[in-house]
Protein backbone atom coordinates (compact mmCIF):
# COMPACT_ATOMS: atom_id res chain seq x y z
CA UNK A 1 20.78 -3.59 -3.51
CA UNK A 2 18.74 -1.35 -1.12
CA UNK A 3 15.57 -2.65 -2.38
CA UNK A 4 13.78 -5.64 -3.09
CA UNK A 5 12.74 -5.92 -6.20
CA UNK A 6 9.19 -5.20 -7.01
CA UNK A 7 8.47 -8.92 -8.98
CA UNK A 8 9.07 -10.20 -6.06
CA UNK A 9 6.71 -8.72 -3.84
CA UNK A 10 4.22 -9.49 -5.82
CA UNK A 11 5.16 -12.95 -6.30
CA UNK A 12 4.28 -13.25 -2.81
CA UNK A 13 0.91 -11.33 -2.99
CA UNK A 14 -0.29 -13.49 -4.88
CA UNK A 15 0.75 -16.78 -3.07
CA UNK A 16 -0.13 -15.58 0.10
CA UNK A 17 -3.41 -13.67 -1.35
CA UNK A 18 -6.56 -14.51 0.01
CA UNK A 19 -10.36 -14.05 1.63
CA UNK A 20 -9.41 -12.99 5.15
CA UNK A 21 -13.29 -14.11 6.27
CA UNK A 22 -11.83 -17.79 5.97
CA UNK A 23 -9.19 -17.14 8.85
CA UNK A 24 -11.47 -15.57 11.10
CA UNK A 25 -11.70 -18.38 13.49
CA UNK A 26 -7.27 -18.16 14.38
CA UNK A 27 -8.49 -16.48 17.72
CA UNK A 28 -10.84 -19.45 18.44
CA UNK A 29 -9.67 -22.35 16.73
CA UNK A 30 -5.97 -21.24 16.72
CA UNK A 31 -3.26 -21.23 13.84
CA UNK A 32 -2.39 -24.65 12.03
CA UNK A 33 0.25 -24.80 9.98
CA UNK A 34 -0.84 -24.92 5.97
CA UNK A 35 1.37 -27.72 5.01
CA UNK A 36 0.03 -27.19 1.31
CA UNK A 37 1.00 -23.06 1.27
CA UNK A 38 4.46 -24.04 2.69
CA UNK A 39 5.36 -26.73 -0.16
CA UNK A 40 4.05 -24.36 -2.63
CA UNK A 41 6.33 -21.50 -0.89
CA UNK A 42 9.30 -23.96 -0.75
CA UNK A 43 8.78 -24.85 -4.49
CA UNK A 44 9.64 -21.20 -5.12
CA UNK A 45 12.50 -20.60 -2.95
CA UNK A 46 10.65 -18.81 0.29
CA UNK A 47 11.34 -21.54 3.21
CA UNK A 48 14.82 -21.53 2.96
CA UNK A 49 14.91 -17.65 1.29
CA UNK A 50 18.61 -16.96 3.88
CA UNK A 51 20.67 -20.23 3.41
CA UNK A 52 23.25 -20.11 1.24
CA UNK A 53 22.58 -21.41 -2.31
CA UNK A 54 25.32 -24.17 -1.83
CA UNK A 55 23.53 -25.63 1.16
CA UNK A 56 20.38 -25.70 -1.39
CA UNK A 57 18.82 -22.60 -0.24
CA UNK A 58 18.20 -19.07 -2.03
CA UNK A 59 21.00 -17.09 -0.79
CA UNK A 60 19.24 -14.17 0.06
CA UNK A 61 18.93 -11.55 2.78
CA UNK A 62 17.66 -9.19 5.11
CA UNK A 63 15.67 -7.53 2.88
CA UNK A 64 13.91 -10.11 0.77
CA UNK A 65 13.36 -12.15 4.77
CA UNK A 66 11.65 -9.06 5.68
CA UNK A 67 9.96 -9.12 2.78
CA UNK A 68 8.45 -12.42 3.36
CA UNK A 69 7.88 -11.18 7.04
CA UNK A 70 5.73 -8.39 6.03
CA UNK A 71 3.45 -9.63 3.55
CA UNK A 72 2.55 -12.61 5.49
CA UNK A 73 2.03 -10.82 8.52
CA UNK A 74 -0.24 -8.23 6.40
CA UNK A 75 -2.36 -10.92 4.90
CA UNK A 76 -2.66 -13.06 7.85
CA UNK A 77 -0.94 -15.90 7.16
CA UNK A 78 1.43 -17.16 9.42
CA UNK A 79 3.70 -20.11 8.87
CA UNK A 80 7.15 -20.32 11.09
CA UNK A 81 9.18 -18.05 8.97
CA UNK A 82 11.28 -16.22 11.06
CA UNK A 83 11.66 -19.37 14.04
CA UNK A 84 12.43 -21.83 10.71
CA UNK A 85 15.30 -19.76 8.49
CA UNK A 86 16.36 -16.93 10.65
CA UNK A 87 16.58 -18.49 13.82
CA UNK A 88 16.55 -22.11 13.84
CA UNK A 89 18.38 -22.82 10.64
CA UNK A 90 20.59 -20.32 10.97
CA UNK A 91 21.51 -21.47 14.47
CA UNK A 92 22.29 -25.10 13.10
CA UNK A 93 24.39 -23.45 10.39
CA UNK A 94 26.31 -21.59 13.26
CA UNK A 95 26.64 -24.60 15.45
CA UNK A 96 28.65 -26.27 12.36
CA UNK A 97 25.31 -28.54 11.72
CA UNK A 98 23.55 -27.35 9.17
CA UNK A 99 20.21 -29.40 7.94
CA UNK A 100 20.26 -31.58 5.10
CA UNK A 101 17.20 -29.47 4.13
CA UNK A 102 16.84 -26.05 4.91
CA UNK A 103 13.35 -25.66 4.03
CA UNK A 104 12.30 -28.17 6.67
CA UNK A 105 10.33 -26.37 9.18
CA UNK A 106 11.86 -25.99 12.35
CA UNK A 107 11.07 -24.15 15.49
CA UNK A 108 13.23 -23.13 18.53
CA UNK A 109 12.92 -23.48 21.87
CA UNK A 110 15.37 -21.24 24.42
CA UNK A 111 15.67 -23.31 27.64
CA UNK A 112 15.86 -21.70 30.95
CA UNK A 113 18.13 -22.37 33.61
CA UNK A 114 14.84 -24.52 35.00
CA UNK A 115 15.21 -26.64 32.02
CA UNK A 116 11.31 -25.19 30.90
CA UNK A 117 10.69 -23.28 27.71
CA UNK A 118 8.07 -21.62 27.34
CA UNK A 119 5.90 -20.64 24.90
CA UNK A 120 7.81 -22.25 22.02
CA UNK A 121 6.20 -21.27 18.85
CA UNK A 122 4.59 -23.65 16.37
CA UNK A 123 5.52 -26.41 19.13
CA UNK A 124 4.49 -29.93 17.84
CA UNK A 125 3.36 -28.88 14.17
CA UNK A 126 6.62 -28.73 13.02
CA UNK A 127 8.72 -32.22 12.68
CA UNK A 128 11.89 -30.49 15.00
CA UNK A 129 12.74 -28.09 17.73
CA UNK A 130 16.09 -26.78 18.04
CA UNK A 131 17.80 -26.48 21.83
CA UNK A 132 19.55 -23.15 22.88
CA UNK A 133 20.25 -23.51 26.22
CA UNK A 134 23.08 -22.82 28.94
CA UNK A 135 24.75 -26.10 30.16
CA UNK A 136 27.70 -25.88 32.58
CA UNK A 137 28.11 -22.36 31.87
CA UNK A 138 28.49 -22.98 28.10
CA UNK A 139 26.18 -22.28 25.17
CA UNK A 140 24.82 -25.44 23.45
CA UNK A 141 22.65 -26.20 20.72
CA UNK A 142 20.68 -29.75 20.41
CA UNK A 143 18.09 -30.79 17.44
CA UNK A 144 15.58 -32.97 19.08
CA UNK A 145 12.61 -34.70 16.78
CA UNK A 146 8.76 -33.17 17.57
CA UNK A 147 7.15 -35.06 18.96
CA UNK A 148 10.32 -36.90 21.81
CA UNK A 149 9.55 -38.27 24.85
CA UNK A 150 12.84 -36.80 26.51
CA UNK A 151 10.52 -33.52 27.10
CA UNK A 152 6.83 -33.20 27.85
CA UNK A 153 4.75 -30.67 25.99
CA UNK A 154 1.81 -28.83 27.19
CA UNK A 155 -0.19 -26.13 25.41
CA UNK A 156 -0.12 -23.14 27.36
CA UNK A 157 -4.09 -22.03 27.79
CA UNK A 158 -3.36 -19.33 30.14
CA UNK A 159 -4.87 -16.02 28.27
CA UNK A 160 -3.28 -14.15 31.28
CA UNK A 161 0.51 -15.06 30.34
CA UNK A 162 0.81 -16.79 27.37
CA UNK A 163 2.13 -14.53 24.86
CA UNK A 164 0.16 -16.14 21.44
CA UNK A 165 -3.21 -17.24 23.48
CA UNK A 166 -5.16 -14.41 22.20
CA UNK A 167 -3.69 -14.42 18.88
CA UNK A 168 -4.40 -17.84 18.22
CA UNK A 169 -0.45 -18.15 17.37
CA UNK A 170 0.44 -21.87 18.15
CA UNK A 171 2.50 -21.79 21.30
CA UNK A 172 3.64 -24.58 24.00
CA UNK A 173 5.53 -25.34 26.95
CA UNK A 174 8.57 -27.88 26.92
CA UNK A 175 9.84 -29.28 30.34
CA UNK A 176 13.66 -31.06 29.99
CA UNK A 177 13.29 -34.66 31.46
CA UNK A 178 17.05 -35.30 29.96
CA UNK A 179 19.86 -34.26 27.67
CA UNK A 180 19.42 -35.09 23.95
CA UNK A 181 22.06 -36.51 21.86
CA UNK A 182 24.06 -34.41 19.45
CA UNK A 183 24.23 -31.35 21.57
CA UNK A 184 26.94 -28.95 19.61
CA UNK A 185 28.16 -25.89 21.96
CA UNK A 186 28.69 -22.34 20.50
CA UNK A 187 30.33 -18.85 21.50
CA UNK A 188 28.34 -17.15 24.11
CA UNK A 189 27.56 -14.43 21.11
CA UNK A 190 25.66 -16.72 19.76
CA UNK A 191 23.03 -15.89 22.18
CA UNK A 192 22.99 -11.83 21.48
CA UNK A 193 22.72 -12.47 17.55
CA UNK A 194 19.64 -15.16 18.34
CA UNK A 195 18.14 -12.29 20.58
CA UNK A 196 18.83 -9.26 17.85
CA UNK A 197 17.77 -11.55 14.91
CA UNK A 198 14.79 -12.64 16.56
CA UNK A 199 13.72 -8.82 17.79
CA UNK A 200 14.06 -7.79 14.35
CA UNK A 201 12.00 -10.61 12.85
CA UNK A 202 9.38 -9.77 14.86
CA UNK A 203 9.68 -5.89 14.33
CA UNK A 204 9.15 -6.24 10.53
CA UNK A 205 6.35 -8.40 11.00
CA UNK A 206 4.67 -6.06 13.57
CA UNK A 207 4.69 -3.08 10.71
CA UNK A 208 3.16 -5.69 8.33
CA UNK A 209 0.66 -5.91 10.77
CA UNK A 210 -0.35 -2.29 11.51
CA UNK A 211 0.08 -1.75 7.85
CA UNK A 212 -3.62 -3.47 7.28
CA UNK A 213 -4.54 -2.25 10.38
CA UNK A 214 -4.44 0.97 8.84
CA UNK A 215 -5.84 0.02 5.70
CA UNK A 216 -8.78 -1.45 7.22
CA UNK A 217 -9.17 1.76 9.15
CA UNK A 218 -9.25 4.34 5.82
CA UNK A 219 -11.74 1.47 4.04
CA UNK A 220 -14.10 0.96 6.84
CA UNK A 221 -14.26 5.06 7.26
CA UNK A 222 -14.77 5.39 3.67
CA UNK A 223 -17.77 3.24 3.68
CA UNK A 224 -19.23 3.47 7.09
CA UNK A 225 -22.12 5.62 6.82
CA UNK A 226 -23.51 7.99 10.09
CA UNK A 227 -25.72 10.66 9.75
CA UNK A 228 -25.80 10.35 6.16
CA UNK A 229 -21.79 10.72 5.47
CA UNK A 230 -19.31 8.48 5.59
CA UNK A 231 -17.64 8.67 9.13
CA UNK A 232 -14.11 9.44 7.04
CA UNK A 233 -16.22 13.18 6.81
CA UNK A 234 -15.61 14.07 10.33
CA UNK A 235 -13.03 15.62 11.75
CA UNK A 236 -12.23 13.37 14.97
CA UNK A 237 -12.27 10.65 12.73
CA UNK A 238 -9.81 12.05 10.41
CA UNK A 239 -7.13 12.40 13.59
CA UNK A 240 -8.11 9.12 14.90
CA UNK A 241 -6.83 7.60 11.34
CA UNK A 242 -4.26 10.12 10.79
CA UNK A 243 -2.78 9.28 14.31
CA UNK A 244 -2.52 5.49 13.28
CA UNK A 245 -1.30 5.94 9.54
CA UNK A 246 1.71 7.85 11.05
CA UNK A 247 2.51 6.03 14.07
CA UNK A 248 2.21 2.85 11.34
CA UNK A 249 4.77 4.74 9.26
CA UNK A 250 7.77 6.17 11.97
CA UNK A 251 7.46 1.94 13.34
CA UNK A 252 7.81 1.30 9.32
CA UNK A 253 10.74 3.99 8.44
CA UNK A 254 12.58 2.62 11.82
CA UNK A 255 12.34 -1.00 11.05
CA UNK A 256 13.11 -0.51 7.29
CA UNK A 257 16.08 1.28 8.23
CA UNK A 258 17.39 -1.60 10.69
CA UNK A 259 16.81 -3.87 7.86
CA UNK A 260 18.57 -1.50 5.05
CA UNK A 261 21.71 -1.48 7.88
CA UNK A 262 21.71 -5.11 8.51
CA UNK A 263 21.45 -5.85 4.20
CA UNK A 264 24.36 -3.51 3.52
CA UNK A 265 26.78 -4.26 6.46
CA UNK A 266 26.02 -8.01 6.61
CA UNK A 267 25.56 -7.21 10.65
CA UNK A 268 22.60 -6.12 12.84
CA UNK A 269 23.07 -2.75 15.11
CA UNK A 270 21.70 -3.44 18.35
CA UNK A 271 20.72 0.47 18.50
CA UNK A 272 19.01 0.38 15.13
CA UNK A 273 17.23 -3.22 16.15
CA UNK A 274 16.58 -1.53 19.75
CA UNK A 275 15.11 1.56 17.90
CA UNK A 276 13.22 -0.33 15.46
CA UNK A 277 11.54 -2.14 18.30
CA UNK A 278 10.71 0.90 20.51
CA UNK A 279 8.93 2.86 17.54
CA UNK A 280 6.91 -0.72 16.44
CA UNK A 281 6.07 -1.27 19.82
CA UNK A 282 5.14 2.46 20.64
CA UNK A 283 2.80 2.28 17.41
CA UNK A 284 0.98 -1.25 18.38
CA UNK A 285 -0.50 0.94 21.26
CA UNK A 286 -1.80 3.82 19.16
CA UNK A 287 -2.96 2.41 16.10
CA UNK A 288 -5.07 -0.89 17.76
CA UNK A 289 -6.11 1.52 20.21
CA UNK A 290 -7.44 3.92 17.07
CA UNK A 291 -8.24 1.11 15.00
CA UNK A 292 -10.49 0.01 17.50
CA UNK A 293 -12.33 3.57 18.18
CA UNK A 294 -12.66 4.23 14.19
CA UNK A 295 -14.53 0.93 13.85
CA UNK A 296 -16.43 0.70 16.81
CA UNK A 297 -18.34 -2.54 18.32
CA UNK A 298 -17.70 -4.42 15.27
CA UNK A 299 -14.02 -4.55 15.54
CA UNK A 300 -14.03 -6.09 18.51
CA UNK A 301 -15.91 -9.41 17.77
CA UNK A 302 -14.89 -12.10 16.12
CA UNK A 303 -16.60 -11.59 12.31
CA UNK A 304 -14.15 -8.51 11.68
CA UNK A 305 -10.94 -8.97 9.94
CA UNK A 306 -9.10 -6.29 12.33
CA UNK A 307 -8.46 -9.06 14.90
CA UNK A 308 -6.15 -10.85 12.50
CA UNK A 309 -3.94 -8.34 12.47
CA UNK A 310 -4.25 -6.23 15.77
CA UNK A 311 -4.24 -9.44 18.18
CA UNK A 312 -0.94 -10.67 16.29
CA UNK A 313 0.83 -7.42 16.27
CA UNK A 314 -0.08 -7.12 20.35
CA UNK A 315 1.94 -10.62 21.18
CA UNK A 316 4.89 -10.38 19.00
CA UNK A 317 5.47 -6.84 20.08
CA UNK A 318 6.20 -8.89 23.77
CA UNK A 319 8.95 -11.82 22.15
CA UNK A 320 12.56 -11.06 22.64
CA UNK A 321 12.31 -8.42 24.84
CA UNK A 322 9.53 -6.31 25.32
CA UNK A 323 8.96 -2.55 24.98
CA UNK A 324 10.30 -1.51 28.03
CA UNK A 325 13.26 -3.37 27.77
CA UNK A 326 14.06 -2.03 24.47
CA UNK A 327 13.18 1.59 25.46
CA UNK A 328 15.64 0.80 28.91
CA UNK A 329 18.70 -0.65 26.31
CA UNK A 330 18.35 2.65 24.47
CA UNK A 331 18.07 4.83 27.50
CA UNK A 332 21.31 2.88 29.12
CA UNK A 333 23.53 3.05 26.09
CA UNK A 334 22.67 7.12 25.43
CA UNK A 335 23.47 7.18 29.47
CA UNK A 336 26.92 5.74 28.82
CA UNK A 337 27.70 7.06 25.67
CA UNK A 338 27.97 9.99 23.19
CA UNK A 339 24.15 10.95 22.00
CA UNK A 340 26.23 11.42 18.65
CA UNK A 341 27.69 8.33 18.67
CA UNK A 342 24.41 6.35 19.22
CA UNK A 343 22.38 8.67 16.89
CA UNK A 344 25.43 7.72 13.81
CA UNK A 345 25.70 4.29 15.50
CA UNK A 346 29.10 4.47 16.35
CA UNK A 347 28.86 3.45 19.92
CA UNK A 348 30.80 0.16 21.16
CA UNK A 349 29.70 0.92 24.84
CA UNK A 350 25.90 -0.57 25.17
CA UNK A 351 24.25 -2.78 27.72
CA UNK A 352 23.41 -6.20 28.14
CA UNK A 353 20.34 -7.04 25.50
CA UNK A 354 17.13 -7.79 26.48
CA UNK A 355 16.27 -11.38 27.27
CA UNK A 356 16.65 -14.41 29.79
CA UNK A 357 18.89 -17.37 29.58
CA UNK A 358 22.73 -15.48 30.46
């Protein structure tokens, strides 16, 4: 299959459907997680879309996950998708461990060689966090209960540093007091999967993101009135919109192609992940930069919808690797290998991936 089928998008349209005027205070008030919208999602198979059906999950892929990804990026609703199934879950899976039940919400935190990790997502809403950390020179992976004494947890309020405090995305800070029990250790690829998966999950939901973006761009032209037209009339406008809708679209056609590779070969390319985050970081620039200009003042406080989507799409364009270090991966493995090979994705030569904790 090379795409999902349609029933299933709108299945989760409509779940995930809503007023976005009643989520206008995530930037103030910050994200909680909707307990109630993630047993209704689990009832129908969402939570646990990736794990295998004989482990009591739907056996799905890359393309229904991203999916999922998407739409609740583009209707502002964010539950711990991507950290729960795709990372977490998956990890435990990996490590031999896998959870009773995989639609329990889980998060992950990736300890530094300091024993801090920092902004953990959806830290202390969820009932467990899931270790990945470097021990002895070995890979291990620990399942500790939320909240545990054995680390101390402190919201990160810095607006300056903290990817998510903008956003309103839930995000904390764990500092190790001492080693949990259980800790299972894995291959040292472990840690390149983790980073790839992670990069990816965050590239689809980026183009969910600028996907509204740019629908709240052609809908506010359309009805904005100046000088007795619509503002859609004139002509700097029209580029301003134009600019965003394709920018939106090459992050889109990049990212859906990463996907498409990773559904049919049962693998992720770390050029076609690395390419898919370049273009979807590129486009966050232009289009909330254009988003911004086409709607004036108004976008910019806190009674306008394009915050949702724009703030979001800013931080998670910054987790597992950031721009630069994505553009730098594909600049280093072109260096040191065919341009043909990288361009068909033949090339075994490429550089270390982007992240900490090696």
């Amino acid at each position: 299959m090379t795409t999902v089928d349609p029933e299933l998008r709108d299945v989760l349209r409509e779940v995930l459907a809503g007023d976005l005027h009643d989520r206008l205070d995530q930037t103030t008030g910050g994200v909680a997680f909707d307990a109630e919208l993630w047993e209704r999602l689990s009832r129908l198979g969402f939570t646990a879309l990736t794990a295998p059906e004989q482990q009591g999950g739907s056996g799905a892929g890359w393309l229904e996950a991203a999916a999922l990804l998407s739409e609740s990026a583009a209707a502002a609703r964010h539950l711990p998708f991507a950290e729960s199934d795709l990372l977490a879950h998956w990890l435990l899976r990996t490590a031999g461990s896998p959870a009773d039940d995989p639609a329990t919400p889980l998060t992950l935190a990736i300890v530094e060689p300091d024993g801090t990790a920092r902004a953990v997502p959806w830290l202390d809403q969820v009932p467990a966090v899931l270790l990945f950390r470097r021990p002895n020179g070995t890979y291990a992976v620990a399942e500790t209960p939320s909240p545990t004494p054995d680390y101390s947890r402190n919201p990160v309020p810095d607006y300056g540093s903290n990817p998510g405090a903008r956003s309103g995305l839930p995000r904390g800070e764990m500092r190790e007091v001492e080693e949990p029990p259980g800790v299972v250790e894995v291959g040292a690829g472990v840690l390149d999967e983790l980073v790839l998966r992670g990069a990816l999950a965050r590239a689809v939901q980026v183009v969910g993101a600028l996907d509204a973006v740019v629908r709240l761009c052609v809908e506010h032209s359309r009805t904005r009135v100046q000088f007795g037209r619509p503002i859609a009339k004139f002509q700097a406008v029209q580029h301003l919109v134009a600019d965003a809708a394709a920018e939106a679209a090459l992050a889109r056609a990049a990212v859906d192609a990463a996907v498409l590779d990773a559904a049919e070969t049962g693998a992720l390319s770390a050029v076609k992940v690395a390419a898919a985050r370049s273009c979807a970081g590129h486009a966050v620039s232009v289009v909330v930069r254009n988003a911004h200009q086409v709607h004036g003042a108004i976008g910019t406080t806190q009674e306008h919808p394009l915050q949702l989507f724009t703030l979001p799409a800013l931080d998670w364009r910054g987790e597992f690797g950031t721009t630069r270090d994505w553009d730098r991966f594909l600049g280093e493995t072109t260096r040191t290998s065919s341009l043909w090979d990288v361009v068909l994705g033949g090339s075994a030569d490429t550089p270390a991936l982007p992240g900490g904790h090696r």
